[in-house]
N, C-alpha and C. Protein backbone atom coordinates (compact mmCIF):
# COMPACT_ATOMS: atom_id res chain seq x y z
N UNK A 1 99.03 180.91 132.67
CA UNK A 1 98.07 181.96 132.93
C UNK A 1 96.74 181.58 132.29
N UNK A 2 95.55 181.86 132.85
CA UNK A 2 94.59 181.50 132.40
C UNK A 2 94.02 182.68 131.52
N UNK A 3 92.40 182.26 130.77
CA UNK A 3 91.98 183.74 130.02
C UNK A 3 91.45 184.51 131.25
N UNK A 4 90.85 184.18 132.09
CA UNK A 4 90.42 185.42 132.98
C UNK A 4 91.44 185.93 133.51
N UNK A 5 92.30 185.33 134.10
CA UNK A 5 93.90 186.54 134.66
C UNK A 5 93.97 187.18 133.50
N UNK A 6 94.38 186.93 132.05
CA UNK A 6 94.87 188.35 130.97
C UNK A 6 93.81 189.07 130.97
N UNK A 7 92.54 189.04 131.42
CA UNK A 7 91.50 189.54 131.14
C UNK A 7 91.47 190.90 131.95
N UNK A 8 91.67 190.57 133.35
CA UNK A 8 91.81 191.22 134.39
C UNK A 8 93.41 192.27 134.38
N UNK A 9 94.31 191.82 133.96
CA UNK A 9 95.79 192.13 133.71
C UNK A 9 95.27 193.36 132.07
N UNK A 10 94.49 193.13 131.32
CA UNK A 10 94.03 194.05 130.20
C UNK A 10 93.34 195.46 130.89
N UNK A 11 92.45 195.00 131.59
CA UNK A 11 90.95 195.95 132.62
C UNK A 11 92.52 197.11 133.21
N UNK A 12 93.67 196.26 134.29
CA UNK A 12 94.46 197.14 134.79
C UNK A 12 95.08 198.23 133.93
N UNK A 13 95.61 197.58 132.99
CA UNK A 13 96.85 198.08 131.93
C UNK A 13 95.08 199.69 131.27
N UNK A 14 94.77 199.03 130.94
CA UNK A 14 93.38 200.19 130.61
C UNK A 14 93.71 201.30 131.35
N UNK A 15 93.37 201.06 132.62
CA UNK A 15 93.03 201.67 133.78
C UNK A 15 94.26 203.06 133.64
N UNK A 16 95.41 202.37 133.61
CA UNK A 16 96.79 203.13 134.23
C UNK A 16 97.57 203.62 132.85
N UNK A 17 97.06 202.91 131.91
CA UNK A 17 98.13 203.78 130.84
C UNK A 17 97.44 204.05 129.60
N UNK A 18 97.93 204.74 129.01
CA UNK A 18 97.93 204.38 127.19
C UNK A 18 97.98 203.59 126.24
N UNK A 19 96.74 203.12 125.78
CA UNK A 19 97.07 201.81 124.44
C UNK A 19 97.07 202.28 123.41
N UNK A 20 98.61 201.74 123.01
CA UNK A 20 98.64 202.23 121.86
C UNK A 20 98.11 201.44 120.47
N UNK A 21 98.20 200.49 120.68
CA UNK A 21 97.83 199.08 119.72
C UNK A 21 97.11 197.60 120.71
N UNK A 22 96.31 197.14 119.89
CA UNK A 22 95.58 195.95 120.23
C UNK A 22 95.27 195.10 118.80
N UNK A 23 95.57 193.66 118.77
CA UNK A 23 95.25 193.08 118.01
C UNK A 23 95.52 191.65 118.04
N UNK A 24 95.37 190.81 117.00
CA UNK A 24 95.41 189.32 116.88
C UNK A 24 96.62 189.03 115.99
N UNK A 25 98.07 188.29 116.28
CA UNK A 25 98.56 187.77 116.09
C UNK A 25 98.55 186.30 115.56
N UNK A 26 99.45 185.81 114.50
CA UNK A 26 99.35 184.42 114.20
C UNK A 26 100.84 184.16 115.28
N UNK A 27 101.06 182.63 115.95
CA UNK A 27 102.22 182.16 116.10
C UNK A 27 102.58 180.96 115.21
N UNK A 28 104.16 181.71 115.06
CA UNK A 28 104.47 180.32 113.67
C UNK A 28 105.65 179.69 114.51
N UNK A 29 105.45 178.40 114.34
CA UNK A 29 106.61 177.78 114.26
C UNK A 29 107.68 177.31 113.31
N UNK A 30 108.99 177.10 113.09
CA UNK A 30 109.62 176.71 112.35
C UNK A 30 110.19 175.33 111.75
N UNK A 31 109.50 174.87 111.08
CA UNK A 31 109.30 173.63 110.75
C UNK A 31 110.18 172.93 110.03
N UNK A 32 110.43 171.53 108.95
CA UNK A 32 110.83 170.89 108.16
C UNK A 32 110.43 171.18 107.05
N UNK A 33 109.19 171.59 106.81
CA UNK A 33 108.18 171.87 105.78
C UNK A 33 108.38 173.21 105.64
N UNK A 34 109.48 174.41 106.69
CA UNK A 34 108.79 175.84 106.46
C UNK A 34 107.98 176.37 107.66
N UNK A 35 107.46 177.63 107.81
CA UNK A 35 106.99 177.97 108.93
C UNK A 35 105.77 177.23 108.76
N UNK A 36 104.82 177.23 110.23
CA UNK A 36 103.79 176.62 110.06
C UNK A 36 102.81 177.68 111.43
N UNK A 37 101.58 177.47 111.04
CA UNK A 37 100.86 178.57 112.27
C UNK A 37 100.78 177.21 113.29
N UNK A 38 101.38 177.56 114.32
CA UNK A 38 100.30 176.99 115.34
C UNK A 38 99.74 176.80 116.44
N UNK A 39 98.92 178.28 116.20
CA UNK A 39 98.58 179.31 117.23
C UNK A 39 97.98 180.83 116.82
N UNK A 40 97.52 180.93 118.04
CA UNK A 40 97.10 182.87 117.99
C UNK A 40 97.00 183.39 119.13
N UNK A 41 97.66 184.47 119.09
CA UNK A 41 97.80 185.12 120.30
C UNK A 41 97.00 186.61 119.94
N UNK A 42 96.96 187.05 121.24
CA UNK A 42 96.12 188.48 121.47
C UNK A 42 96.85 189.26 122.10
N UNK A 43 97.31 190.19 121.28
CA UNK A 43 98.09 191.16 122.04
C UNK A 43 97.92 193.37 122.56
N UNK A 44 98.55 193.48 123.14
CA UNK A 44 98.38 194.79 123.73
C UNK A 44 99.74 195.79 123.94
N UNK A 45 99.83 196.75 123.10
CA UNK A 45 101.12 197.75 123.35
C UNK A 45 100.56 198.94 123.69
N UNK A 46 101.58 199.49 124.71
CA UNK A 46 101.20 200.43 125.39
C UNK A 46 102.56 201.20 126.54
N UNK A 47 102.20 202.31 126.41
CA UNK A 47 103.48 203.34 127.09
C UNK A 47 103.32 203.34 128.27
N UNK A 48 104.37 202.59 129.28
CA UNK A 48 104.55 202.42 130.53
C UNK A 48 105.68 203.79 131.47
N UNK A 49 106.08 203.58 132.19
CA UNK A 49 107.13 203.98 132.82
C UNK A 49 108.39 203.82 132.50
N UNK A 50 108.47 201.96 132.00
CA UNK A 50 109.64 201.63 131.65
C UNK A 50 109.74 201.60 129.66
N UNK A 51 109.08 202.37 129.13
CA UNK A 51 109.13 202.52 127.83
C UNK A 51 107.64 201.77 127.77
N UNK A 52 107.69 201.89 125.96
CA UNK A 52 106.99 201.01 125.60
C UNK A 52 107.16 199.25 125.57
N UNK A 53 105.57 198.89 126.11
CA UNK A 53 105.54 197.55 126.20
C UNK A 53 104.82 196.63 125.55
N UNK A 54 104.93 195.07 125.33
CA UNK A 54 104.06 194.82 124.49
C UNK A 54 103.50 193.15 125.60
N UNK A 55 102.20 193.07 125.67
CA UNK A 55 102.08 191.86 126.58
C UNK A 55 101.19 191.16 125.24
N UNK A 56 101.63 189.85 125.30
CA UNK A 56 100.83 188.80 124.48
C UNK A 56 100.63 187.15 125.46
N UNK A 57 98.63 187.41 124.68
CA UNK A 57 98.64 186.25 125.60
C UNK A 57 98.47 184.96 124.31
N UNK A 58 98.72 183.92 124.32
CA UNK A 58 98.72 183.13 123.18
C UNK A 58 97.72 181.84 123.11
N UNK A 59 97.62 180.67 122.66
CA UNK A 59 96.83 179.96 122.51
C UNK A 59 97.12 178.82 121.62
N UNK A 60 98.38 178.24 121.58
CA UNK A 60 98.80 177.40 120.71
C UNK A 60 98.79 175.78 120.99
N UNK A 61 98.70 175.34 119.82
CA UNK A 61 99.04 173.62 120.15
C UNK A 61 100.08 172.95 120.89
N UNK A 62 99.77 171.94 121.58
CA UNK A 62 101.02 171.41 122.62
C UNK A 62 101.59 170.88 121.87
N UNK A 63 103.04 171.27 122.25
CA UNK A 63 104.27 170.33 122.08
C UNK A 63 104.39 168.66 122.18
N UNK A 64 104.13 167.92 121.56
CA UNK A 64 103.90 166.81 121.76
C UNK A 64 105.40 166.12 121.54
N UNK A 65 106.47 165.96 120.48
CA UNK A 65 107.55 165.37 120.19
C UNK A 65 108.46 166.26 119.69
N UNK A 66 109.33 165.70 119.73
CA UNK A 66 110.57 166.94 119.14
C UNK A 66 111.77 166.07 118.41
N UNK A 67 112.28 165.85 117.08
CA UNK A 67 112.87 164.75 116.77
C UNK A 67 114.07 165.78 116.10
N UNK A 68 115.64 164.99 116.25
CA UNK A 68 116.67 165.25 115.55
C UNK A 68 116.98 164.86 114.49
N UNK A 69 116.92 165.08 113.40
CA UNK A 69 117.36 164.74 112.28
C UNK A 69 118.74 165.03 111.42
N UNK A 70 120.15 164.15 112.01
CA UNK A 70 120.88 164.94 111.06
C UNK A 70 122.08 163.58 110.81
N UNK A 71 122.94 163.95 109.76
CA UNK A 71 123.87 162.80 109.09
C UNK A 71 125.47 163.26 109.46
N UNK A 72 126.40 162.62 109.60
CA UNK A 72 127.34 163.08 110.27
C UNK A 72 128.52 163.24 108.92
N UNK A 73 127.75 163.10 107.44
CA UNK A 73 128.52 163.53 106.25
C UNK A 73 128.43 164.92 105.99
N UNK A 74 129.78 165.09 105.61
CA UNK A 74 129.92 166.59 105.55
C UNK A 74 128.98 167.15 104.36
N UNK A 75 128.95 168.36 104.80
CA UNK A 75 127.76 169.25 103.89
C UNK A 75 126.41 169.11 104.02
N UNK A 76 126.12 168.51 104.78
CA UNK A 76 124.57 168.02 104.61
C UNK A 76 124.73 168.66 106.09
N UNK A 77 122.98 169.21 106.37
CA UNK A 77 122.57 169.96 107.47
C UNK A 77 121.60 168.79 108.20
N UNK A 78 121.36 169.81 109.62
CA UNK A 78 120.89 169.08 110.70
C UNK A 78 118.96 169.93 110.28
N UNK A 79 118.58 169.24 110.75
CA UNK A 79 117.07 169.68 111.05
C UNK A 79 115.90 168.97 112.48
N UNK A 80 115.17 169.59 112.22
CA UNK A 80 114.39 169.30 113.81
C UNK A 80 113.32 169.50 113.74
N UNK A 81 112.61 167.98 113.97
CA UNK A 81 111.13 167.89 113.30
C UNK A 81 110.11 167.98 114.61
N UNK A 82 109.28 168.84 114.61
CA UNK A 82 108.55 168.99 115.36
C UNK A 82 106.76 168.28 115.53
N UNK A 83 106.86 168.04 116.56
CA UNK A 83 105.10 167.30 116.57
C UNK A 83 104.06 167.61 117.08
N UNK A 84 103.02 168.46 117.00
CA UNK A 84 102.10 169.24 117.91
C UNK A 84 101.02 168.26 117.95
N UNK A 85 99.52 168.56 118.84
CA UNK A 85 98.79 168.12 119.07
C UNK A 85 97.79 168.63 118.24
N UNK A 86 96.96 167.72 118.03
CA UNK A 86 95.68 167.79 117.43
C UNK A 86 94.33 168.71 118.27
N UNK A 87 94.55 167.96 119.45
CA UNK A 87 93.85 168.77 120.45
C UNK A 87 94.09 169.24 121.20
N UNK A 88 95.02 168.92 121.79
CA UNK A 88 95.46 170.13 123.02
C UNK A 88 96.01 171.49 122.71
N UNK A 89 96.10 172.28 123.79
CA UNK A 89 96.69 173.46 123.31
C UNK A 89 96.82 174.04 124.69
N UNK A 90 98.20 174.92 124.89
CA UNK A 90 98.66 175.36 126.03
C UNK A 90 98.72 176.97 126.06
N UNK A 91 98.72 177.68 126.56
CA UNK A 91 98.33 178.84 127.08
C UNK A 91 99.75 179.70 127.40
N UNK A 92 100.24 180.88 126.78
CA UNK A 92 101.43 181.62 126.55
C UNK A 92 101.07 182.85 126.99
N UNK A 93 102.19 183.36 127.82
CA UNK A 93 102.27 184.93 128.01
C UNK A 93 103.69 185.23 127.87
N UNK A 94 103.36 186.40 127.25
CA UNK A 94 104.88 186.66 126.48
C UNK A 94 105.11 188.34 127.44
N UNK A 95 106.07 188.79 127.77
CA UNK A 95 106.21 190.36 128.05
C UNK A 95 107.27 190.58 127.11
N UNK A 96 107.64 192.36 126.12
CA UNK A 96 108.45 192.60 125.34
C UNK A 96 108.33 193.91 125.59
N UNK A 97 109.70 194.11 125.35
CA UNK A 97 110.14 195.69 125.48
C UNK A 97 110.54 196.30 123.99
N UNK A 98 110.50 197.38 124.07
CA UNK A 98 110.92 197.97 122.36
C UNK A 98 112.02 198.43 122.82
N UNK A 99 113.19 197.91 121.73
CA UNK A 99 114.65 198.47 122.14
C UNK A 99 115.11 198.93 120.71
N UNK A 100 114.96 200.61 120.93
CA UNK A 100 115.08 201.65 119.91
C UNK A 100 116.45 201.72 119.14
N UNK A 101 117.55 200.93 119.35
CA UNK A 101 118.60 200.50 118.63
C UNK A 101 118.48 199.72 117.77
N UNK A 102 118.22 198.47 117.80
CA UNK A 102 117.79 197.49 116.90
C UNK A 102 116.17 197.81 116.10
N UNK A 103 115.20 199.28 116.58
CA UNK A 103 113.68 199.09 116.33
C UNK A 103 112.74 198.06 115.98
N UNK A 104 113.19 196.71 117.33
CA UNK A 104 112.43 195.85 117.35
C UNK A 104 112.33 195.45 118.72
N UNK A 105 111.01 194.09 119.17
CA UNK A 105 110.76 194.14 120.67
C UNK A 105 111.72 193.09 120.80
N UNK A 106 112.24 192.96 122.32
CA UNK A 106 112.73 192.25 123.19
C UNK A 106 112.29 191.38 124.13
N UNK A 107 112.41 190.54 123.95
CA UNK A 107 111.64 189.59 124.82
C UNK A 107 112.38 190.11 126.52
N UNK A 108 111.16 190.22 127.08
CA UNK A 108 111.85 190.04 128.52
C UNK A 108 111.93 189.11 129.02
N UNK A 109 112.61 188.19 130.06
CA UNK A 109 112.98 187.30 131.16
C UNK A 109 112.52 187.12 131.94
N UNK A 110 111.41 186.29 132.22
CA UNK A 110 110.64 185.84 132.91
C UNK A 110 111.42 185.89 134.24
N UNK A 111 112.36 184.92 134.27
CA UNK A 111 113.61 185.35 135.63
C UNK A 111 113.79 186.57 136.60
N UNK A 112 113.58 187.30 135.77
CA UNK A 112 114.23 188.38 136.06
C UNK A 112 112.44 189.23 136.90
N UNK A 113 111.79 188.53 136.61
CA UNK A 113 110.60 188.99 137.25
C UNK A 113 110.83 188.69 138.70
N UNK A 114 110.55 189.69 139.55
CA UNK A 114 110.64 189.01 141.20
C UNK A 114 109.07 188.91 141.90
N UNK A 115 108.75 188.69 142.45
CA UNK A 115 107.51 188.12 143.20
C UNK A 115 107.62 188.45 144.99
């Protein structure tokens, strides 16, 4: 998704519902070292039809390598070293639902979107 589609997809969501929250997110990844930022996303919650929703659009570094690290002696753990880019950076849209059992969001399934 590009920034002018969330831009336009924000103008709608305006238009038709209630915002309840707007703001700037960090994205972390989970690292060797510990979490690490790398990224920021912009996000929007707001009361739909189907509950409350939360759309985030993001802005993070590309995935460049992805390495396994692990020893096949017992007790010792596996880990997974990750490699981002310096310059690039790829473009995220996230949709989440709030599911009042657990009182946290749910990622929805892109899949499950029909067209």
């Amino acid at each position: 998704m590009s920034p002018d589609k969330w831009e336009q997809i924000k103008e709608n969501i305006k238009r038709q519902f209630t915002i309840e929250e707007t703001g700037r997110e960090d994205l972390l990844a989970e690292t060797g070292e510990g979490e690490v930022k790398i990224g920021e996303a912009e996000f929007m919650i707001f009361a739909s039809p189907l509950g409350r929703l939360k759309l985030q659009f993001g802005n993070k570094a590309k995935l460049e390598d992805k390495q396994y690290h692990y020893s096949h002696r017992a007790g010792t753990g596996a880990r997974v070293e990750y490699k981002f880019s310096d310059s690039e950076t790829v473009n995220t849209f996230k949709a989440f639902k709030w599911d009042e059992p657990s009182d946290d969001w749910r990622e929805i399934d892109a899949d499950k979107f029909s067209f």
